[in-house]
C-alpha atoms as a PDB file:
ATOM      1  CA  UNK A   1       0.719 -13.568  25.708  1.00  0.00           C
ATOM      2  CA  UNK A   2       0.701 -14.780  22.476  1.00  0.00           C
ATOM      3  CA  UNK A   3      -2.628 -16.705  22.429  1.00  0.00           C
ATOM      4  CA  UNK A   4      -4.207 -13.489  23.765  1.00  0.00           C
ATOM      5  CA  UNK A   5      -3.037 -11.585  21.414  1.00  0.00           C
ATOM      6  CA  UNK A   6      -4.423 -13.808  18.554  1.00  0.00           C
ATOM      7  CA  UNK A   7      -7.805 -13.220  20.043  1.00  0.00           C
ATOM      8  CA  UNK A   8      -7.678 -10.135  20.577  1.00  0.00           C
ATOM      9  CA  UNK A   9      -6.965 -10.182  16.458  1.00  0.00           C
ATOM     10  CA  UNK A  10     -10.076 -12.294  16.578  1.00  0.00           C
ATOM     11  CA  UNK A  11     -12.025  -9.056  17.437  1.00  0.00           C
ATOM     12  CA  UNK A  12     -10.355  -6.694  15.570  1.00  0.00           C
ATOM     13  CA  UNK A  13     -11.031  -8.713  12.518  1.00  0.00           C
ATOM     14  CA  UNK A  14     -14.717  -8.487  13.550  1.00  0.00           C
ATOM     15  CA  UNK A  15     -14.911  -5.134  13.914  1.00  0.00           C
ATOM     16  CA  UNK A  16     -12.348  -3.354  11.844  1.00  0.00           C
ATOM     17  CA  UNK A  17     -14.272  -3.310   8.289  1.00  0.00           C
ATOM     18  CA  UNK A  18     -17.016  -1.048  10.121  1.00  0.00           C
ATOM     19  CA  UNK A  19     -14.535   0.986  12.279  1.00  0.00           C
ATOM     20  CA  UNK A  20     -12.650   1.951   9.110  1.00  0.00           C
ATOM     21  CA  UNK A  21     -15.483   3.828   7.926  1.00  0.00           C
ATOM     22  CA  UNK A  22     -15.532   5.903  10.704  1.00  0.00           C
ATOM     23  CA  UNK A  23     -13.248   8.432   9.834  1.00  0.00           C
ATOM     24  CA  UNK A  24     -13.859  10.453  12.732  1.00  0.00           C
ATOM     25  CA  UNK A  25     -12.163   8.339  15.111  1.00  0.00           C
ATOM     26  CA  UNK A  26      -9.089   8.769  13.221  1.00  0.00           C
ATOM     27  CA  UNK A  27      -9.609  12.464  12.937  1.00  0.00           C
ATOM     28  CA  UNK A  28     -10.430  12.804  16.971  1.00  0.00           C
ATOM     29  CA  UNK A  29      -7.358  10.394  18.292  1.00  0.00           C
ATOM     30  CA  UNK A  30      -4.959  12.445  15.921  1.00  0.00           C
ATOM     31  CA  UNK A  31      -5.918  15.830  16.436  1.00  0.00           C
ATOM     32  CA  UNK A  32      -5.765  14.631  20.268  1.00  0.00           C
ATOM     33  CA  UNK A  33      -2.084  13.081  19.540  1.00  0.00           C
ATOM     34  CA  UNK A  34      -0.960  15.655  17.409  1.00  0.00           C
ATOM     35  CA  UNK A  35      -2.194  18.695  20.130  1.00  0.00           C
ATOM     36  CA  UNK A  36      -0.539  16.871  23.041  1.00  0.00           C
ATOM     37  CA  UNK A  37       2.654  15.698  21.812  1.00  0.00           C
ATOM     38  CA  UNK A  38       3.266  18.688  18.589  1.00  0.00           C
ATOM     39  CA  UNK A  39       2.530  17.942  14.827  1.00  0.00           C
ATOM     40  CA  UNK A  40       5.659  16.882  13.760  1.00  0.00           C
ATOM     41  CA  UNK A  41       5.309  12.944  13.154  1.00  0.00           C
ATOM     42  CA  UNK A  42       9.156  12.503  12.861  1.00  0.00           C
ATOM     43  CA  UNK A  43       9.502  13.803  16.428  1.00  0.00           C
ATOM     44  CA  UNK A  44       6.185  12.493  18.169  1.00  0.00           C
ATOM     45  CA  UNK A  45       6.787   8.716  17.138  1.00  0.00           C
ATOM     46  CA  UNK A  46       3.385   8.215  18.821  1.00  0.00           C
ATOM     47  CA  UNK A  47       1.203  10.072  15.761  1.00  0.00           C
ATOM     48  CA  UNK A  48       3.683   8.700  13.114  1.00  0.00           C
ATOM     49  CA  UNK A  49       2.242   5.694  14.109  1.00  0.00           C
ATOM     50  CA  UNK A  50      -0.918   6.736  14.283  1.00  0.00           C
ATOM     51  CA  UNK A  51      -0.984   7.619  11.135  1.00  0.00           C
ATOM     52  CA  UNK A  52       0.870   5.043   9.566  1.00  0.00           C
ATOM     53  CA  UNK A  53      -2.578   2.491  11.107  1.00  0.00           C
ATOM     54  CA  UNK A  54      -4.816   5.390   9.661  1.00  0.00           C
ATOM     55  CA  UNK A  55      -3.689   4.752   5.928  1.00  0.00           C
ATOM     56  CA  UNK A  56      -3.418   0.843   6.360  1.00  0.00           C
ATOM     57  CA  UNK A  57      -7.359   1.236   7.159  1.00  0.00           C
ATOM     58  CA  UNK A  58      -7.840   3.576   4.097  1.00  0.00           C
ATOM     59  CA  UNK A  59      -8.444   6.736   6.283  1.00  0.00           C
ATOM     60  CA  UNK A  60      -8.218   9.304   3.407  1.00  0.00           C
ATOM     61  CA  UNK A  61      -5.329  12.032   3.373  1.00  0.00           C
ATOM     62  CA  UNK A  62      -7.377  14.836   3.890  1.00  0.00           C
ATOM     63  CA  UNK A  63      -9.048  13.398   7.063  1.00  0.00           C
ATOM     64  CA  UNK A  64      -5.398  13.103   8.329  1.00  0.00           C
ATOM     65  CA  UNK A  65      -4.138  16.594   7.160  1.00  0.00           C
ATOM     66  CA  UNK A  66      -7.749  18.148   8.448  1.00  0.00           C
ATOM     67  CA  UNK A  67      -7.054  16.720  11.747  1.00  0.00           C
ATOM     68  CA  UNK A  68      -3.093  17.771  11.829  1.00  0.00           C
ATOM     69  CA  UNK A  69      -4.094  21.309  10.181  1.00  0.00           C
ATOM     70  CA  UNK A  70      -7.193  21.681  13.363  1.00  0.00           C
ATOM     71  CA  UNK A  71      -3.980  20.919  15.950  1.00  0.00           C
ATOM     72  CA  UNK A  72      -1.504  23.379  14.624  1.00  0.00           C
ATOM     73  CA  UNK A  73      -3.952  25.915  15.072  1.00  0.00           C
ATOM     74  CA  UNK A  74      -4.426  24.958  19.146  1.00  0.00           C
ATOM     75  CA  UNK A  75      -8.130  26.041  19.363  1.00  0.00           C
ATOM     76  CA  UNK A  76     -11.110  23.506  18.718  1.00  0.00           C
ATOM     77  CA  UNK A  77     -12.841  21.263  21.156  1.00  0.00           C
ATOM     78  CA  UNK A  78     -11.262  19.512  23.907  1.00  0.00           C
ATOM     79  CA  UNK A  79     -11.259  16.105  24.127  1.00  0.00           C
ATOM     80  CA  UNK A  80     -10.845  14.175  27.358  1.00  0.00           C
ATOM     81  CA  UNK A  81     -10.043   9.910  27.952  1.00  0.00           C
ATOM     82  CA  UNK A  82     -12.799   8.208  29.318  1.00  0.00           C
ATOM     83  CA  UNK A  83     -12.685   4.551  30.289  1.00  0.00           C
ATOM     84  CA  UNK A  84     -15.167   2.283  31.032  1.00  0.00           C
ATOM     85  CA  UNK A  85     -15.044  -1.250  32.574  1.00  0.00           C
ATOM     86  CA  UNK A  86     -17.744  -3.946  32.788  1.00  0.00           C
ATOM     87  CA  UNK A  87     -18.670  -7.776  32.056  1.00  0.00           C
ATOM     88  CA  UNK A  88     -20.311  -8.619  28.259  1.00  0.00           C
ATOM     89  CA  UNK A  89     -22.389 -11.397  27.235  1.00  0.00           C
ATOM     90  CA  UNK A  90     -21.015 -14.600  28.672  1.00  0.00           C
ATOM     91  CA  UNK A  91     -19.555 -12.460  31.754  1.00  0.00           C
ATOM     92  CA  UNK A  92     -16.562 -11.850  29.850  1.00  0.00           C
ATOM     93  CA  UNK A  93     -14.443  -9.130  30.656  1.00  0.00           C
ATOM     94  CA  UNK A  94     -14.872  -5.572  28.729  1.00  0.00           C
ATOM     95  CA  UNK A  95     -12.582  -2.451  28.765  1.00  0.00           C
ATOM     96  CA  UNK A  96     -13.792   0.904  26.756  1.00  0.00           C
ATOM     97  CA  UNK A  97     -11.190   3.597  25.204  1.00  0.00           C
ATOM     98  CA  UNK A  98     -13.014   6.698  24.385  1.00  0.00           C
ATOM     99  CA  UNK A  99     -12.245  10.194  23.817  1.00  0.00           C
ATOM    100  CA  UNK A 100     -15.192  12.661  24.593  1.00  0.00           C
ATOM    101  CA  UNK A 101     -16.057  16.230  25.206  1.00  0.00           C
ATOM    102  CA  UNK A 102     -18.843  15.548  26.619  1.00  0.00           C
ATOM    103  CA  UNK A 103     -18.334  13.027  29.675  1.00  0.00           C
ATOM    104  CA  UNK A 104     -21.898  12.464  31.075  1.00  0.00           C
ATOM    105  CA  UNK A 105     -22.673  11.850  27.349  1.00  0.00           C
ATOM    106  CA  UNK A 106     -20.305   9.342  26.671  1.00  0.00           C
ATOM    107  CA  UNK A 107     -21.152   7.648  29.898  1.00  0.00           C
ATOM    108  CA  UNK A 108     -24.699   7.455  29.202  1.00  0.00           C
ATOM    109  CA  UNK A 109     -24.273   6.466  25.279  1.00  0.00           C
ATOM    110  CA  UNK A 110     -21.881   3.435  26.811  1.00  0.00           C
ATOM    111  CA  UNK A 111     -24.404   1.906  30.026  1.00  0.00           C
ATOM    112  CA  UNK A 112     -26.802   2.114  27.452  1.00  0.00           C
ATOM    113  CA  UNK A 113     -24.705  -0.889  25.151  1.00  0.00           C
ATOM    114  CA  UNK A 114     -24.333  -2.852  28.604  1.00  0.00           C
ATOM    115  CA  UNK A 115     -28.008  -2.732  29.663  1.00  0.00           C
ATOM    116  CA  UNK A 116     -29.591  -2.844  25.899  1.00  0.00           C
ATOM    117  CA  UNK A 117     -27.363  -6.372  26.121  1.00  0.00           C
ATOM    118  CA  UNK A 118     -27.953  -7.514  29.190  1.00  0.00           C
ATOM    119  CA  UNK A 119     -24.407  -6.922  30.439  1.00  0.00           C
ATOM    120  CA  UNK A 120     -23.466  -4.574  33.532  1.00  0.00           C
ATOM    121  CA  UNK A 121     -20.878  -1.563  33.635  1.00  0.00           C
ATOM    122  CA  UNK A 122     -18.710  -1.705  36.472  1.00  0.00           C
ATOM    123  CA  UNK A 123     -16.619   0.863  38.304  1.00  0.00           C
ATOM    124  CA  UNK A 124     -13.215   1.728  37.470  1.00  0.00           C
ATOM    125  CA  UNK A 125     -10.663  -1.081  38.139  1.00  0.00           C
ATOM    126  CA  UNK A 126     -13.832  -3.832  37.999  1.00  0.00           C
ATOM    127  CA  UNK A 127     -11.732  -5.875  35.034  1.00  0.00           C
ATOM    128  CA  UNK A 128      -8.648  -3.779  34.418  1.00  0.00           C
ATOM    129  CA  UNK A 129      -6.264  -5.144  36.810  1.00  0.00           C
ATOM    130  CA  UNK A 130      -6.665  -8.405  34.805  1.00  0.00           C
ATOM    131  CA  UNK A 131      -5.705  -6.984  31.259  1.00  0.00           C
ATOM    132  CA  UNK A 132      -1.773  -6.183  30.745  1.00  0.00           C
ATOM    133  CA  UNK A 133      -0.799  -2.741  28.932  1.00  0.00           C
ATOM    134  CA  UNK A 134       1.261  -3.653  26.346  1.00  0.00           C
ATOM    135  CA  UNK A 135       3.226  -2.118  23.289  1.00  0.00           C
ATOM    136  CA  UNK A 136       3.025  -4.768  19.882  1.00  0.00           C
ATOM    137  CA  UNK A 137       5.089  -3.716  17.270  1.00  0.00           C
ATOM    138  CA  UNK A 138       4.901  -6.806  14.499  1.00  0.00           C
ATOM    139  CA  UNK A 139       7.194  -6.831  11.028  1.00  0.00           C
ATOM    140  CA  UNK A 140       8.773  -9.370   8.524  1.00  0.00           C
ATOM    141  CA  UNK A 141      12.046 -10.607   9.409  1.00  0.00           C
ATOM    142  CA  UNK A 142      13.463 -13.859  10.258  1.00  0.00           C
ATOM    143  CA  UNK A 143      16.612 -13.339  12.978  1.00  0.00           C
ATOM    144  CA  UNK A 144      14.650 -13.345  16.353  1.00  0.00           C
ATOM    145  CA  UNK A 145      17.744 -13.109  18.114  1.00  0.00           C
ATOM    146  CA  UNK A 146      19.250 -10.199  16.362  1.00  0.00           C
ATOM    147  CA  UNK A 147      16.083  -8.244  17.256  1.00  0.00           C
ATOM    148  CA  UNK A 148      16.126  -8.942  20.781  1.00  0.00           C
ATOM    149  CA  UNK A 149      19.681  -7.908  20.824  1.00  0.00           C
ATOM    150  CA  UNK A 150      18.745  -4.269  19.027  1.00  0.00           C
ATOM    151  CA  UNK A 151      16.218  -3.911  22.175  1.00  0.00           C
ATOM    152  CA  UNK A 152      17.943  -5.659  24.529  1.00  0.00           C
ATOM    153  CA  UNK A 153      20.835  -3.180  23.693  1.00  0.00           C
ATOM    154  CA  UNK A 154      18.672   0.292  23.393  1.00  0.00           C
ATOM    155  CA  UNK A 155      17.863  -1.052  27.422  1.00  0.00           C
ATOM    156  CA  UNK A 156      14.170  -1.622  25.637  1.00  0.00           C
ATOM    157  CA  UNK A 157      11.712  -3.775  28.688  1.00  0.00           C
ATOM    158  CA  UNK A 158      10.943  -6.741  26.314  1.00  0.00           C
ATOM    159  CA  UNK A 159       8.044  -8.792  27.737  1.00  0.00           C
ATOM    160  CA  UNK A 160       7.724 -11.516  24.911  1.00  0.00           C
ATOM    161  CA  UNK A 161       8.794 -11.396  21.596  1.00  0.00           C
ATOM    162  CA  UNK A 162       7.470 -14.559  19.198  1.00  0.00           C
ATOM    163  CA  UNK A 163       8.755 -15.631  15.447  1.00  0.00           C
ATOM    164  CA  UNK A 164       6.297 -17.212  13.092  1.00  0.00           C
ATOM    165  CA  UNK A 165       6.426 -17.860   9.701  1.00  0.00           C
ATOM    166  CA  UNK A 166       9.159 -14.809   9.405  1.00  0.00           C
ATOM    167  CA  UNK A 167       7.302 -12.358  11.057  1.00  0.00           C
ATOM    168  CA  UNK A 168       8.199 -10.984  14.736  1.00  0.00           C
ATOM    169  CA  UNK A 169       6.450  -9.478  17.166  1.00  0.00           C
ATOM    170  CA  UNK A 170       7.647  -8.317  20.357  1.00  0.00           C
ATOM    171  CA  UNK A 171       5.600  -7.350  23.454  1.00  0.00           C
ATOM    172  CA  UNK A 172       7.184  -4.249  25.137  1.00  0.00           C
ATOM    173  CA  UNK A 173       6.672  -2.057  27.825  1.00  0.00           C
ATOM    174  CA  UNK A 174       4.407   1.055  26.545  1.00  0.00           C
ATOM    175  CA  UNK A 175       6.776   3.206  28.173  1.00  0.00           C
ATOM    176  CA  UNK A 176       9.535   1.927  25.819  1.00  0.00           C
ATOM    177  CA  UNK A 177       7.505   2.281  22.784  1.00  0.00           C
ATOM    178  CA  UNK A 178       9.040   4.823  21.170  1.00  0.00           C
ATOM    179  CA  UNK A 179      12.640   3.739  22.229  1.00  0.00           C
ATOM    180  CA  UNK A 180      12.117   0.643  20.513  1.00  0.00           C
ATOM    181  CA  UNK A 181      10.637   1.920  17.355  1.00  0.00           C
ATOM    182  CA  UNK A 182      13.638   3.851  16.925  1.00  0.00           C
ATOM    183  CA  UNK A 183      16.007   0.864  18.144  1.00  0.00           C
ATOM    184  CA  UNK A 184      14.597  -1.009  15.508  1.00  0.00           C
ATOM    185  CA  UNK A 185      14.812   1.313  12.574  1.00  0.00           C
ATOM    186  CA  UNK A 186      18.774   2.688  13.205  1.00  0.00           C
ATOM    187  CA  UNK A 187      19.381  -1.536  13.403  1.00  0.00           C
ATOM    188  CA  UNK A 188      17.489  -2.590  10.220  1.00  0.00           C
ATOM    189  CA  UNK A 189      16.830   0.415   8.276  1.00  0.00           C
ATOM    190  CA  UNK A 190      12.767   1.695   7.641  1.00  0.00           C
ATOM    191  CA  UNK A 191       9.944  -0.984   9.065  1.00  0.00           C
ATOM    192  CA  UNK A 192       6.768  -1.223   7.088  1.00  0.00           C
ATOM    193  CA  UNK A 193       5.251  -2.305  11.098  1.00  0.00           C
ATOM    194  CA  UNK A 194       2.353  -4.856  10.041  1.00  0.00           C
ATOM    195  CA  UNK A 195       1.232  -3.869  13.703  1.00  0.00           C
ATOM    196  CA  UNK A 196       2.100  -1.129  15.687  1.00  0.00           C
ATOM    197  CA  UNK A 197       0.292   0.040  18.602  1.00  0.00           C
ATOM    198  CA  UNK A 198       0.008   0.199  22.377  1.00  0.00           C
ATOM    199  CA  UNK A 199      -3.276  -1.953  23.750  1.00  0.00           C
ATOM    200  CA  UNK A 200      -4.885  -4.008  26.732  1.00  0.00           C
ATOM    201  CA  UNK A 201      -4.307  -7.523  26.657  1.00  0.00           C
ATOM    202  CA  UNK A 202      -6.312 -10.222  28.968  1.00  0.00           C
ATOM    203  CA  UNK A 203      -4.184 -11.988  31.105  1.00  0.00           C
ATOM    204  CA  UNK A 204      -7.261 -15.030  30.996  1.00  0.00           C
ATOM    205  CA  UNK A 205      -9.803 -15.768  28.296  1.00  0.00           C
ATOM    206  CA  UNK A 206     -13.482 -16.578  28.892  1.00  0.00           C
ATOM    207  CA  UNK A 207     -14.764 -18.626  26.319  1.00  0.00           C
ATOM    208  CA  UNK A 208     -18.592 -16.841  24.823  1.00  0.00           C
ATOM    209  CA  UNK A 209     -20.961 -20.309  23.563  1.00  0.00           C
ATOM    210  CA  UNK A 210     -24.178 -20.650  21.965  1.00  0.00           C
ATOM    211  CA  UNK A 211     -26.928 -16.882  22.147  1.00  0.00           C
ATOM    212  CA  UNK A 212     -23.769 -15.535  24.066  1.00  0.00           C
ATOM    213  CA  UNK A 213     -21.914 -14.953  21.233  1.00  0.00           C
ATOM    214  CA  UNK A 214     -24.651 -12.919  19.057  1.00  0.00           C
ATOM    215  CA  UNK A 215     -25.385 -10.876  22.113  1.00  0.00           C
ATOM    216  CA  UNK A 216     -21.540  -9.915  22.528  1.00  0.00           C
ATOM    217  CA  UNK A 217     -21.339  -9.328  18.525  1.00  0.00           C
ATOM    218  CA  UNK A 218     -24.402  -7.003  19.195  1.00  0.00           C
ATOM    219  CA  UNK A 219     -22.812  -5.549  21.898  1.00  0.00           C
ATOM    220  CA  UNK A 220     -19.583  -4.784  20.390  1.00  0.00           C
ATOM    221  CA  UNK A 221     -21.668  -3.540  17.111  1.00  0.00           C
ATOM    222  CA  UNK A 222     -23.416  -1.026  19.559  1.00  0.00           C
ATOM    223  CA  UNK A 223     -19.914   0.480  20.783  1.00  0.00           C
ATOM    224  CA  UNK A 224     -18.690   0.776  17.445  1.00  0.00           C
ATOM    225  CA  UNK A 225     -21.296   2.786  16.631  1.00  0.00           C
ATOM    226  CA  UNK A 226     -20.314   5.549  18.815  1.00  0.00           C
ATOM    227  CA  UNK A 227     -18.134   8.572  18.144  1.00  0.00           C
ATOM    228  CA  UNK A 228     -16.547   8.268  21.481  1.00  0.00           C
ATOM    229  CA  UNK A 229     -15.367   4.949  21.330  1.00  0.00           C
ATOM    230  CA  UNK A 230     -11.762   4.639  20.196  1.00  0.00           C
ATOM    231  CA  UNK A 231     -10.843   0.917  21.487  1.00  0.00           C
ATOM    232  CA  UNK A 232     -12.807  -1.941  22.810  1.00  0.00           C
ATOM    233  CA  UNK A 233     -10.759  -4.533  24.588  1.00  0.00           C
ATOM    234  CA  UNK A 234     -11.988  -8.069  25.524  1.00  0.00           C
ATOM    235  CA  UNK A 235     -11.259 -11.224  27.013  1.00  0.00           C
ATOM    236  CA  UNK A 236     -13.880 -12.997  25.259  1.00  0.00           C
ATOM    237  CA  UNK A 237     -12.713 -16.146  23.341  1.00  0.00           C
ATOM    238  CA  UNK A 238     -15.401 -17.503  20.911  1.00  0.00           C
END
């Protein structure tokens, strides 16, 4: 898990410069968060988290408080999860996160990245059953065991948990996410989490050579670029 988790970093690391100027995408997957599970970010762990990632990116306050303010007030648009599944450049794998309120929109906006590229959109479950749903929660500290312990104690499902160079990171079940956050912090006080969220990990990697590897940067560019997409997941190894 570990070796697909440092390429899925690989990706992030491409992308997360340009997704950190769009604000919106914050603004949408909070309001969404905060109007589903209440405002409060001590008791819905899941937008404390959220918004935790939000600042590390340099999402400014106000886009946070805007989008907090917009779900207090329970009117506004409806947004709805959309996923879309396909092979990329190099007939790598593709999963695509989005969060629309407009559906047929969305849909079109996304087959329009696959064909533009030269890659085709499948139906659901084409790739998914081949990506693993994982919670990664990553922090400094240098006791692997007593971690596992904490978890193993709070009846946490731990699927891997790795220590390098004094960091941990442990791969949980996403239904124990917020169990384990909390595990964690009454065990060693407040985490500054380095990472913290819940993702798709490839269970495979399918290494992108040569033109393959502009056409998949293009491609991922192209998804970026839209408001609807909140997460792009990949087995692509380059």
């Amino acid at each position: 898990m570990g070796r697909a988790y440092q390429n899925r970093k690989v990706s992030m690391a491409k992308t997360s410069d340009h997704k950190a100027k769009v604000y919106s995408k914050y603004g949408r997957e909070i309001y969404v968060c905060a109007k589903s599970g209440g405002v409060d970010p001590n008791g819905n762990l899941a937008l404390r988290g959220l918004i935790e990632r939000a600042k590390k990116d340099q999402v400014p306050a106000h886009v946070i408080d805007k989008a907090i303010d917009k779900a207090k007030g329970g009117g506004g648009e409806d947004f709805f999860p959309a996923r879309y599944e396909g092979y990329g450049p190099g007939n790598c794998m593709v999963m695509i996160d989005c969060l629309t309120d407009n559906p047929n929109r969305t849909f079109g906006d996304v087959r329009l990245c696959f064909t533009k590229t030269k890659c085709k959109i499948g139906t659901q479950g084409t790739v998914s059953h081949m990506f693993d749903h994982v919670a990664i929660l990553a922090f400094n500290h240098d006791d692997e065991d007593a971690v596992l312990e904490a978890l193993l104690t709070a009846d946490v499902d731990v699927s891997d948990i790795e220590n390098e160079d004094g960091k941990i990171t442990v791969f949980i079940s996403p239904t124990s996410y917020s169990k384990a956050k909390q595990a964690l912090t009454d065990s060693f006080g407040e985490i500054d989490f380095e990472v913290d969220e819940i993702q798709f990990l490839p269970k495979s990697v399918t290494t992108v050579t040569g033109d393959d590897v502009v056409l998949l940067e293009k491609f991922l560019d192209m998804l970026n670029d839209l408001d609807d997409v909140q997460n792009i997941y990949h087995d692509a190894e380059f």
